[in-house]
N, C-alpha and C. Protein backbone atom coordinates (compact mmCIF):
# COMPACT_ATOMS: atom_id res chain seq x y z
N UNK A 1 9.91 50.63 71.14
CA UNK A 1 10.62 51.01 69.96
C UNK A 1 9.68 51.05 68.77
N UNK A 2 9.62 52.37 67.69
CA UNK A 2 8.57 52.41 66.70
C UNK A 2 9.41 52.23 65.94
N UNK A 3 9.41 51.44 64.27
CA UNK A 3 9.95 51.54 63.19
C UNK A 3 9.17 51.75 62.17
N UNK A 4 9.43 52.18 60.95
CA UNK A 4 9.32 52.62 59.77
C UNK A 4 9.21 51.61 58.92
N UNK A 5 8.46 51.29 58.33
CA UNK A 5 8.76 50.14 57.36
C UNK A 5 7.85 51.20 56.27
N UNK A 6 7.91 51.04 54.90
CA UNK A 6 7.59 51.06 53.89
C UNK A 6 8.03 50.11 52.87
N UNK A 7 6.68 49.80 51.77
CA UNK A 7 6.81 48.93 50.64
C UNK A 7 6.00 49.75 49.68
N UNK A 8 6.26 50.02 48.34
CA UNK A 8 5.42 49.63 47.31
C UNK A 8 6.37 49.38 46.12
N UNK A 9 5.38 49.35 45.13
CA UNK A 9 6.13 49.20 43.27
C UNK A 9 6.27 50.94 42.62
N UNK A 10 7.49 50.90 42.05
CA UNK A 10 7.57 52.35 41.91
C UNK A 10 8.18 52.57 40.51
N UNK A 11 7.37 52.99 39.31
CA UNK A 11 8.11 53.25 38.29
C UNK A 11 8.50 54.74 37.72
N UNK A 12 9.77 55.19 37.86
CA UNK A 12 10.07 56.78 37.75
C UNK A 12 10.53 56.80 36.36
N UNK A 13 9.20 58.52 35.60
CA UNK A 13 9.87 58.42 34.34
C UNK A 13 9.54 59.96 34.07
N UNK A 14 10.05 60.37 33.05
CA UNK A 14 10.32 61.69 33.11
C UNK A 14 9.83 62.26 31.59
N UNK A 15 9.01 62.18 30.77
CA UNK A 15 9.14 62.89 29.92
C UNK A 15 9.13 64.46 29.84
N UNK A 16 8.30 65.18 31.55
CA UNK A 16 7.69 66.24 31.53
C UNK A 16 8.09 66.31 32.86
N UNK A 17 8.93 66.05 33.60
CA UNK A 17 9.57 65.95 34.75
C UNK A 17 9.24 67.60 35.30
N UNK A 18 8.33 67.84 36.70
CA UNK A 18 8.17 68.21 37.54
C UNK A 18 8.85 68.55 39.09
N UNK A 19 9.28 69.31 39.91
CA UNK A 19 9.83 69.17 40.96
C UNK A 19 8.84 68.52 42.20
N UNK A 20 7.41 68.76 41.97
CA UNK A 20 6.46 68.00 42.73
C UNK A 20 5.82 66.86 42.36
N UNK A 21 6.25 66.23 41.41
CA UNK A 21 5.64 64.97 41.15
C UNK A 21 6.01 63.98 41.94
N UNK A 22 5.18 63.04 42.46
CA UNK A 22 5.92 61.73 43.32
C UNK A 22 4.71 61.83 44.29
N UNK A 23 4.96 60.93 45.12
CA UNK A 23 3.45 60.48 45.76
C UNK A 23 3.97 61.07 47.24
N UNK A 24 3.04 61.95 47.82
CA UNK A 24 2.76 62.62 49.26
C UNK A 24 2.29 61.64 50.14
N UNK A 25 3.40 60.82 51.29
CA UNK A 25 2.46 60.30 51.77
C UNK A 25 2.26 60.66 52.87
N UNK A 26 2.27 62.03 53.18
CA UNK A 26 2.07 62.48 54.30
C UNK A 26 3.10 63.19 55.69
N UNK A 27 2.35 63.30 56.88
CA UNK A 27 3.63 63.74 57.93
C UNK A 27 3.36 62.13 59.15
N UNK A 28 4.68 62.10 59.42
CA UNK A 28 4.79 61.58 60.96
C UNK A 28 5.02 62.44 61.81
N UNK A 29 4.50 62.04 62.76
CA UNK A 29 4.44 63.42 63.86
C UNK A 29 5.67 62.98 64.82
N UNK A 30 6.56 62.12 64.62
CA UNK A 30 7.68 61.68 64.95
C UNK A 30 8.30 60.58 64.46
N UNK A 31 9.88 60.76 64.44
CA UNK A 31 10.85 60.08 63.31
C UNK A 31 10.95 58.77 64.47
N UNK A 32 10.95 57.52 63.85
CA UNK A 32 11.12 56.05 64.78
C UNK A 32 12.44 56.34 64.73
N UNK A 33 12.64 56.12 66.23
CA UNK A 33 13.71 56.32 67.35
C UNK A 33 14.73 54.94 66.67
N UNK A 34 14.47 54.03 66.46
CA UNK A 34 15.52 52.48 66.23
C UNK A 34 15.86 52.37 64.42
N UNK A 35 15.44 53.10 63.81
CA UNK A 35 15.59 52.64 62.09
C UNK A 35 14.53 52.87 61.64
N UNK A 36 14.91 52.54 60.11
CA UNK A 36 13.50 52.54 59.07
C UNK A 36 14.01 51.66 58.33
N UNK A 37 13.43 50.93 57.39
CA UNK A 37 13.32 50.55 56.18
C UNK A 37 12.38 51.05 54.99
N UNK A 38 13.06 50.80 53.77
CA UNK A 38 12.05 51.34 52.65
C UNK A 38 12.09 50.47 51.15
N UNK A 39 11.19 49.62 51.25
CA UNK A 39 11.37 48.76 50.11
C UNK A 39 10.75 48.63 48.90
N UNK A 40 11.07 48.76 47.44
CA UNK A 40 10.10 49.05 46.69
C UNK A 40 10.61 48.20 44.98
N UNK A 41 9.22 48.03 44.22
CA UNK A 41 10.25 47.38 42.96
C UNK A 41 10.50 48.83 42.44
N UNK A 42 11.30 49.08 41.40
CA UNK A 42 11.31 50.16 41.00
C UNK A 42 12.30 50.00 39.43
N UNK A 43 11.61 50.73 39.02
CA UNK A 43 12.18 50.95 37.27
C UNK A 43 12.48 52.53 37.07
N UNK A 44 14.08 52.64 36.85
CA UNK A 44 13.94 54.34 36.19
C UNK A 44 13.89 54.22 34.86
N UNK A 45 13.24 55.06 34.17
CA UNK A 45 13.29 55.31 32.25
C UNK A 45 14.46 55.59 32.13
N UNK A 46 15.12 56.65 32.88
CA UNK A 46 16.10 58.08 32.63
C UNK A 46 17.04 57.84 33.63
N UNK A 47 18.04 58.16 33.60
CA UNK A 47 18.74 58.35 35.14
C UNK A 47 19.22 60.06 34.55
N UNK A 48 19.30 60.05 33.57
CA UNK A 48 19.89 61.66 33.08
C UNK A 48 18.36 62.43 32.08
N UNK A 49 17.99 63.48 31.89
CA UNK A 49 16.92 63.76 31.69
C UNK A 49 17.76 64.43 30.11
N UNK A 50 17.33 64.01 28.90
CA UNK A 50 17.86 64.37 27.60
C UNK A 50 17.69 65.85 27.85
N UNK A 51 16.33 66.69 28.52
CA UNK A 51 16.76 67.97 27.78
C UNK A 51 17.26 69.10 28.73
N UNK A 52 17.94 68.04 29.81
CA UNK A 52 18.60 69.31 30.59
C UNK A 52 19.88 68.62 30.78
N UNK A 53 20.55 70.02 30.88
CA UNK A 53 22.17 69.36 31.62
C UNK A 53 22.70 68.28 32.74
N UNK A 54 23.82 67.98 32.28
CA UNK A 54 24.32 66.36 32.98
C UNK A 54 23.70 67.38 34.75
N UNK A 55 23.79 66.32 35.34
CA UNK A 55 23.37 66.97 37.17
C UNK A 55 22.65 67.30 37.28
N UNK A 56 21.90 68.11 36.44
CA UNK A 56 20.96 68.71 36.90
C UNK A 56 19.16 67.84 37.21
N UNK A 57 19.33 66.59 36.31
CA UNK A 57 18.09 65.70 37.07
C UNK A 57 18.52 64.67 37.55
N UNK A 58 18.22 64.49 39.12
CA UNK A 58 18.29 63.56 39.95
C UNK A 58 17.13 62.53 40.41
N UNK A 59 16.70 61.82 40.04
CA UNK A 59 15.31 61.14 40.58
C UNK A 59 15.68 60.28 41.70
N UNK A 60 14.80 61.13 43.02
CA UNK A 60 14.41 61.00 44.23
C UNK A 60 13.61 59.35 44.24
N UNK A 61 14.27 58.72 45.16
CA UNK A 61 13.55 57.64 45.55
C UNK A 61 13.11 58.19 46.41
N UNK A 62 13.48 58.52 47.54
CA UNK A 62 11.85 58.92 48.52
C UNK A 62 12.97 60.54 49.40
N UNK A 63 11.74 60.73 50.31
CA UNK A 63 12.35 62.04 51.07
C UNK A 63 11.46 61.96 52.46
N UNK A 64 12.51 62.01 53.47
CA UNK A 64 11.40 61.88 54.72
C UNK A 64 12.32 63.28 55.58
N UNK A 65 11.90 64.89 55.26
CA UNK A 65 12.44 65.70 55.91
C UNK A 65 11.46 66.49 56.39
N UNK A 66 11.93 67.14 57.47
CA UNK A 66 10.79 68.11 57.87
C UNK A 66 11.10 69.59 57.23
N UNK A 67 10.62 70.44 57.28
CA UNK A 67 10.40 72.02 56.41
C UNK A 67 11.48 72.69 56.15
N UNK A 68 12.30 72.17 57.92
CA UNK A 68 13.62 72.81 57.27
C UNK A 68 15.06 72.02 56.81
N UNK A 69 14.53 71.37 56.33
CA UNK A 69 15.37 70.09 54.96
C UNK A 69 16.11 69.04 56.11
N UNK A 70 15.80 69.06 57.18
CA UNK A 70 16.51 67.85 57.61
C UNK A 70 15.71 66.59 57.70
N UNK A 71 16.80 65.80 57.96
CA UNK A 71 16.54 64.44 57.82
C UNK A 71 17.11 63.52 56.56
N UNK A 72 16.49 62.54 56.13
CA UNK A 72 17.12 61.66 55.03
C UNK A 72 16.75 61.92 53.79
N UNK A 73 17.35 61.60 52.59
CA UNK A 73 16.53 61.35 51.52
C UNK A 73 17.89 60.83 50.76
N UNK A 74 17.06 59.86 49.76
CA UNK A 74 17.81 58.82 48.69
C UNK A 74 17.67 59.80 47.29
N UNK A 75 18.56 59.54 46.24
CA UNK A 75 18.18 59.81 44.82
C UNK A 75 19.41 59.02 44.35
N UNK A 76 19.27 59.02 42.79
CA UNK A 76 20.12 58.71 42.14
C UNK A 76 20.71 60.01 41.26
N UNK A 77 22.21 59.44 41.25
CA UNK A 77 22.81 60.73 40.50
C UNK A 77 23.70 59.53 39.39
N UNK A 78 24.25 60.37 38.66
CA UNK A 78 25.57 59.88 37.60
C UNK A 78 27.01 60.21 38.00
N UNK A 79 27.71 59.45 37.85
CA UNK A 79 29.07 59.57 38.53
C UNK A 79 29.95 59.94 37.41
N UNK A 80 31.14 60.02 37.55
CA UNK A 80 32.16 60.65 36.38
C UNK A 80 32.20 59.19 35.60
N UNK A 81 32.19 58.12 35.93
CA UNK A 81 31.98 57.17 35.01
C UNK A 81 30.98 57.05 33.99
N UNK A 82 29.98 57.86 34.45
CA UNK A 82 28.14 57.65 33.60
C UNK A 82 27.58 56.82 34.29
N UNK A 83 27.59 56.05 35.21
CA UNK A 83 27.38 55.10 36.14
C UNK A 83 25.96 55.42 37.04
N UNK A 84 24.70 55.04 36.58
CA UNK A 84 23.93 55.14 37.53
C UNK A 84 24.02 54.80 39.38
N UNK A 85 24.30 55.79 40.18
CA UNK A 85 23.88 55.09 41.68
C UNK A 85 23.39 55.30 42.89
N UNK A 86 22.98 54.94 43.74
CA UNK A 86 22.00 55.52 44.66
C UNK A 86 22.71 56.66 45.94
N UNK A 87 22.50 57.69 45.83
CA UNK A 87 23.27 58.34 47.05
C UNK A 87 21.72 58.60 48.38
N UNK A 88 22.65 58.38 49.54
CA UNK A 88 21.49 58.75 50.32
C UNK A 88 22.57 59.81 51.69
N UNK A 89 21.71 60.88 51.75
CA UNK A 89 22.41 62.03 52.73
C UNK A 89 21.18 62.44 53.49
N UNK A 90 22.06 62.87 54.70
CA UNK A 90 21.13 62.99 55.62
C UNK A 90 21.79 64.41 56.26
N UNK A 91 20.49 65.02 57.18
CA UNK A 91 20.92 66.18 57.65
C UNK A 91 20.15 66.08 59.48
N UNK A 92 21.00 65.68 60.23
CA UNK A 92 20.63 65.13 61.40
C UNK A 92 19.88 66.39 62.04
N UNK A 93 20.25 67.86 61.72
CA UNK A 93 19.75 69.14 62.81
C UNK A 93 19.86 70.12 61.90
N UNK A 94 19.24 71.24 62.21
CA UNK A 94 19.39 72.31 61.56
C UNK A 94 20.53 72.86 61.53
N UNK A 95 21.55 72.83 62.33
CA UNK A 95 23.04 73.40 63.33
C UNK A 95 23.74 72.35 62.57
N UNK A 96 23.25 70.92 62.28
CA UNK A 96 24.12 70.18 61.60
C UNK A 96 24.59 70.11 60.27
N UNK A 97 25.40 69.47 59.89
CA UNK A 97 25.76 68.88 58.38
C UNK A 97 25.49 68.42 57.73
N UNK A 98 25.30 68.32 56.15
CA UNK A 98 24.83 67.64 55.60
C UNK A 98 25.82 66.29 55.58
N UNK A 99 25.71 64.60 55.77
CA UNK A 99 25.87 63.65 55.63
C UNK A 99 25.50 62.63 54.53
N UNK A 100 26.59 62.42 53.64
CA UNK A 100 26.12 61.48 52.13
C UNK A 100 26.95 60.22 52.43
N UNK A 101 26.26 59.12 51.83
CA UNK A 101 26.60 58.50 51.65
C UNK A 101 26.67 57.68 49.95
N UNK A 102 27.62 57.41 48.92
CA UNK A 102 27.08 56.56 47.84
C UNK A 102 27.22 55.17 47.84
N UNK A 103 26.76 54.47 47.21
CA UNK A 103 26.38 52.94 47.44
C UNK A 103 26.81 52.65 46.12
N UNK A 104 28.07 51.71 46.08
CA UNK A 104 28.97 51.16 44.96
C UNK A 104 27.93 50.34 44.19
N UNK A 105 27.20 50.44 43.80
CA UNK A 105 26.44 49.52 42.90
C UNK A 105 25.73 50.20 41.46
N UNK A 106 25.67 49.80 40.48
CA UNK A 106 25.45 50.21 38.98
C UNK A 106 23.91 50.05 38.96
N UNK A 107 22.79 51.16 38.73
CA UNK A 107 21.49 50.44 38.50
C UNK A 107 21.74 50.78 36.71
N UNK A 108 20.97 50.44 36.38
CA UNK A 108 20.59 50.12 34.67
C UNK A 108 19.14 50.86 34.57
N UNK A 109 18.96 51.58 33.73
CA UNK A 109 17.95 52.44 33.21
C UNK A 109 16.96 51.19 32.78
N UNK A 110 15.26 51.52 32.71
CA UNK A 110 14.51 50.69 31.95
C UNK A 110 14.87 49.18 32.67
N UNK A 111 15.29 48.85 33.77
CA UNK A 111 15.37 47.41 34.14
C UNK A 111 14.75 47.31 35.41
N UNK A 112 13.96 46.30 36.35
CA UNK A 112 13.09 46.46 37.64
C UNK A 112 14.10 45.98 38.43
N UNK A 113 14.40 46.22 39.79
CA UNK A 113 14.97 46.17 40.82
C UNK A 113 14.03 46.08 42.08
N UNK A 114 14.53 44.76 42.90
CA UNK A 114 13.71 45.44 43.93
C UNK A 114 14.12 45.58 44.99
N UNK A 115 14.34 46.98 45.60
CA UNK A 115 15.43 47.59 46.68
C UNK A 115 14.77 47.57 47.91
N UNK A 116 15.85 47.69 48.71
CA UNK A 116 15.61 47.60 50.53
C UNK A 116 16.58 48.42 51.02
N UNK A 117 16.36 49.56 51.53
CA UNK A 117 17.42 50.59 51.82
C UNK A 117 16.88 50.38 53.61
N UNK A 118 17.63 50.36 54.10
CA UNK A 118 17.59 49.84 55.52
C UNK A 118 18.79 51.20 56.11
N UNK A 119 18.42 51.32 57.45
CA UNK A 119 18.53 52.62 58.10
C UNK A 119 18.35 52.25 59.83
N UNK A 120 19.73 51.89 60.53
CA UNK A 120 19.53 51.27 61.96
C UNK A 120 20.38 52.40 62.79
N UNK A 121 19.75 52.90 63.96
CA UNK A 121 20.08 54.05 64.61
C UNK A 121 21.30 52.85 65.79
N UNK A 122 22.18 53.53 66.01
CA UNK A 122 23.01 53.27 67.00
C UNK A 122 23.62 53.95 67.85
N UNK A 123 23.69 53.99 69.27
CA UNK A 123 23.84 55.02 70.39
C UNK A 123 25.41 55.17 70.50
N UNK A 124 25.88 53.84 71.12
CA UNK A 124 27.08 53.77 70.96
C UNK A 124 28.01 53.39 69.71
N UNK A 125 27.60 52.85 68.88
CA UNK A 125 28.24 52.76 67.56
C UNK A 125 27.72 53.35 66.47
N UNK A 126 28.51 53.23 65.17
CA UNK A 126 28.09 54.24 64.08
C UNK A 126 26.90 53.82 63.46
N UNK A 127 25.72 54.38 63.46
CA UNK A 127 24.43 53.99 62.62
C UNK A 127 24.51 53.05 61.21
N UNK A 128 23.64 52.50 61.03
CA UNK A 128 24.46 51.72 60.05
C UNK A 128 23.64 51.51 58.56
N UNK A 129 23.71 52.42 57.74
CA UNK A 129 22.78 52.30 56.39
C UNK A 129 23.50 50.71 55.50
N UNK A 130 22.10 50.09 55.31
CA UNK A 130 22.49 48.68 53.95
C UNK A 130 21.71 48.99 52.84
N UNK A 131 22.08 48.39 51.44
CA UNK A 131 21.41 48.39 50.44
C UNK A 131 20.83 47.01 50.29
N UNK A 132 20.07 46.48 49.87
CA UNK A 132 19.66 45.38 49.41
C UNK A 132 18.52 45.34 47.73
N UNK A 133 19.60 44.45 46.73
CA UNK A 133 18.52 44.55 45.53
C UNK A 133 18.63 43.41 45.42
N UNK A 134 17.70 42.59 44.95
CA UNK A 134 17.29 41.63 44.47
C UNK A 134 17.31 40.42 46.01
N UNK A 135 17.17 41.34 47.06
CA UNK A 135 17.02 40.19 48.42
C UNK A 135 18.46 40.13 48.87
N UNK A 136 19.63 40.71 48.15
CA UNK A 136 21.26 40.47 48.50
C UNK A 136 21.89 41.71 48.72
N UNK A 137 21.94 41.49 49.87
CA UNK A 137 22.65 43.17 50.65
C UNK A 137 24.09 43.15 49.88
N UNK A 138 24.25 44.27 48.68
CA UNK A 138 25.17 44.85 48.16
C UNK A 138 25.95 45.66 48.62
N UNK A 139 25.48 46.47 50.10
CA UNK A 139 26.50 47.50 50.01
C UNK A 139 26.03 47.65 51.89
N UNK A 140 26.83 48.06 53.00
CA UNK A 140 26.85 48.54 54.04
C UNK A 140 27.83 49.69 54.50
N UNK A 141 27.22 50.73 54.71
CA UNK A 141 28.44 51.76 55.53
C UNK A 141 27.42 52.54 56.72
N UNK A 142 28.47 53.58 57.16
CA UNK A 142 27.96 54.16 58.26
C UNK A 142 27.40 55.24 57.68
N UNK A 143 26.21 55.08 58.50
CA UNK A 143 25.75 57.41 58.44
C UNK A 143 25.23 58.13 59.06
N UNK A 144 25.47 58.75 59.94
CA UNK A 144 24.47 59.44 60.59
C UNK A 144 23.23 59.49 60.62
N UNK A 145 22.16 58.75 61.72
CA UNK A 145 20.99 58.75 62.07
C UNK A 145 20.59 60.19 62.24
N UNK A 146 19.22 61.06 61.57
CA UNK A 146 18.53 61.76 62.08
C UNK A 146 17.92 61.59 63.53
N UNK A 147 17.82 63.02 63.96
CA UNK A 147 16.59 62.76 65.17
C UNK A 147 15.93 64.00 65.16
N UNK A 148 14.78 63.73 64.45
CA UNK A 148 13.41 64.91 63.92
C UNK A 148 11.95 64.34 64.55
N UNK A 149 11.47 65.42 64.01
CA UNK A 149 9.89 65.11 64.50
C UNK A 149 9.12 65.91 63.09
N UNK A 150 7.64 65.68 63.02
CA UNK A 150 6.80 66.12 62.61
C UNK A 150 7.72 65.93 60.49
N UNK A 151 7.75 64.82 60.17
CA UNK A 151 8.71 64.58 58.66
C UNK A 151 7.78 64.38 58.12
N UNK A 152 7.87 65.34 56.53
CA UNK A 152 7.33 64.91 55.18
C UNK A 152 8.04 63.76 54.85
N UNK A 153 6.50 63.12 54.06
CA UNK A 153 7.42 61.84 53.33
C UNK A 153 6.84 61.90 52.39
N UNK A 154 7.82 61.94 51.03
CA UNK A 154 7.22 61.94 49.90
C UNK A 154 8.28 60.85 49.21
N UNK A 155 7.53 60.18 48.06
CA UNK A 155 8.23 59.09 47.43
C UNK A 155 8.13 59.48 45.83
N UNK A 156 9.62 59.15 45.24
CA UNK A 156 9.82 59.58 43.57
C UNK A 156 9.54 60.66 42.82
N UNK A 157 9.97 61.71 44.15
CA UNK A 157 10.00 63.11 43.18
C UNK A 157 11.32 63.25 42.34
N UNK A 158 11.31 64.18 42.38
CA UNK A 158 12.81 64.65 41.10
C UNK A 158 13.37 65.65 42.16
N UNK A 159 14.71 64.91 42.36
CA UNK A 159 15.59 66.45 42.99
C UNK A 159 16.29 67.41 41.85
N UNK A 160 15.79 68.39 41.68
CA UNK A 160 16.73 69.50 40.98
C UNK A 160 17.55 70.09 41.73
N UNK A 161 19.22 70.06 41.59
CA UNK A 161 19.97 70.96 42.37
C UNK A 161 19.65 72.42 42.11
N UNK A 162 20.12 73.35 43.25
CA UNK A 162 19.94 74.25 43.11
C UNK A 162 20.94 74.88 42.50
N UNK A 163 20.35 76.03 41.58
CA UNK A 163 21.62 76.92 40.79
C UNK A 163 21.62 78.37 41.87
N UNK A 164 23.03 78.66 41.56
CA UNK A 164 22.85 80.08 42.12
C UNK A 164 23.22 81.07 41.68
């Protein structure tokens, strides 16, 4: 069984916000079959970017998809409350669906956190995504495990939705 672990310190800020900014760390030439984890301190400046419209800036905690957008990736969005929180969706196949999940928890702009987004594949039962900040698992639900090969992983870009 191979797993995924990642750690570092991550501070996301936006004055001049880019769609490629964030750190490349490369390809796996295959997605670990049992889970991942991804743990990092992290500070956002912004959760909403002053000079563009509400939605339209999302800052990407990380992205592990291959070319043709499947697989996982985390960001934070704003909810109808104003409520900073972490959504993470996944896209198991090309043929498949996209799969979201949001995680009931409030982050705070300008404050350090240090998160553990955990990701356990299950055959016979439902896969099982946890949050963990500050060492205290806040939040557990189900989500659909990917199964890819050859994944970009890039950490703290900016998702811009697409307009059409």
């Amino acid at each position: 069984m191979r797993a995924l672990s990642l750690s570092l310190s991550l501070s996301l800020s936006c004055s001049s916000c880019h769609r490629e900014q964030g750190i490349n760390v490369g390809t796996l030439p295959s997605w670990p079959s049992s889970g991942f984890s991804f743990g990092c301190w992290l500070r956002v400046e912004y959760f909403q970017d002053p000079g563009q419209a509400p939605g339209k800036y999302e800052p990407r905690l990380f992205s592990f998809t291959t070319e043709d957008k499947c697989g996982v990736e985390a960001h934070f969005a704003i909810n109808a409350q104003g409520k900073a929180q972490l959504i993470v969706r996944t896209r198991p196949s090309t043929s498949g669906s996209v799969h979201q999940q949001t995680f009931d928890y409030e982050f705070i702009a300008k404050q350090w956190y240090f998160i553990v987004v955990t990701h356990k594949y299950s055959m016979l039962l439902s896969s099982t995504l946890r949050l963990f900040v500050g060492g205290k698992k806040v939040c557990e639900t189900s989500l659909k495990y990917p199964s890819i090969s050859r994944v970009r992983r890039s950490i703290g870009t900016i998702l811009q939705q697409e307009t059409d």
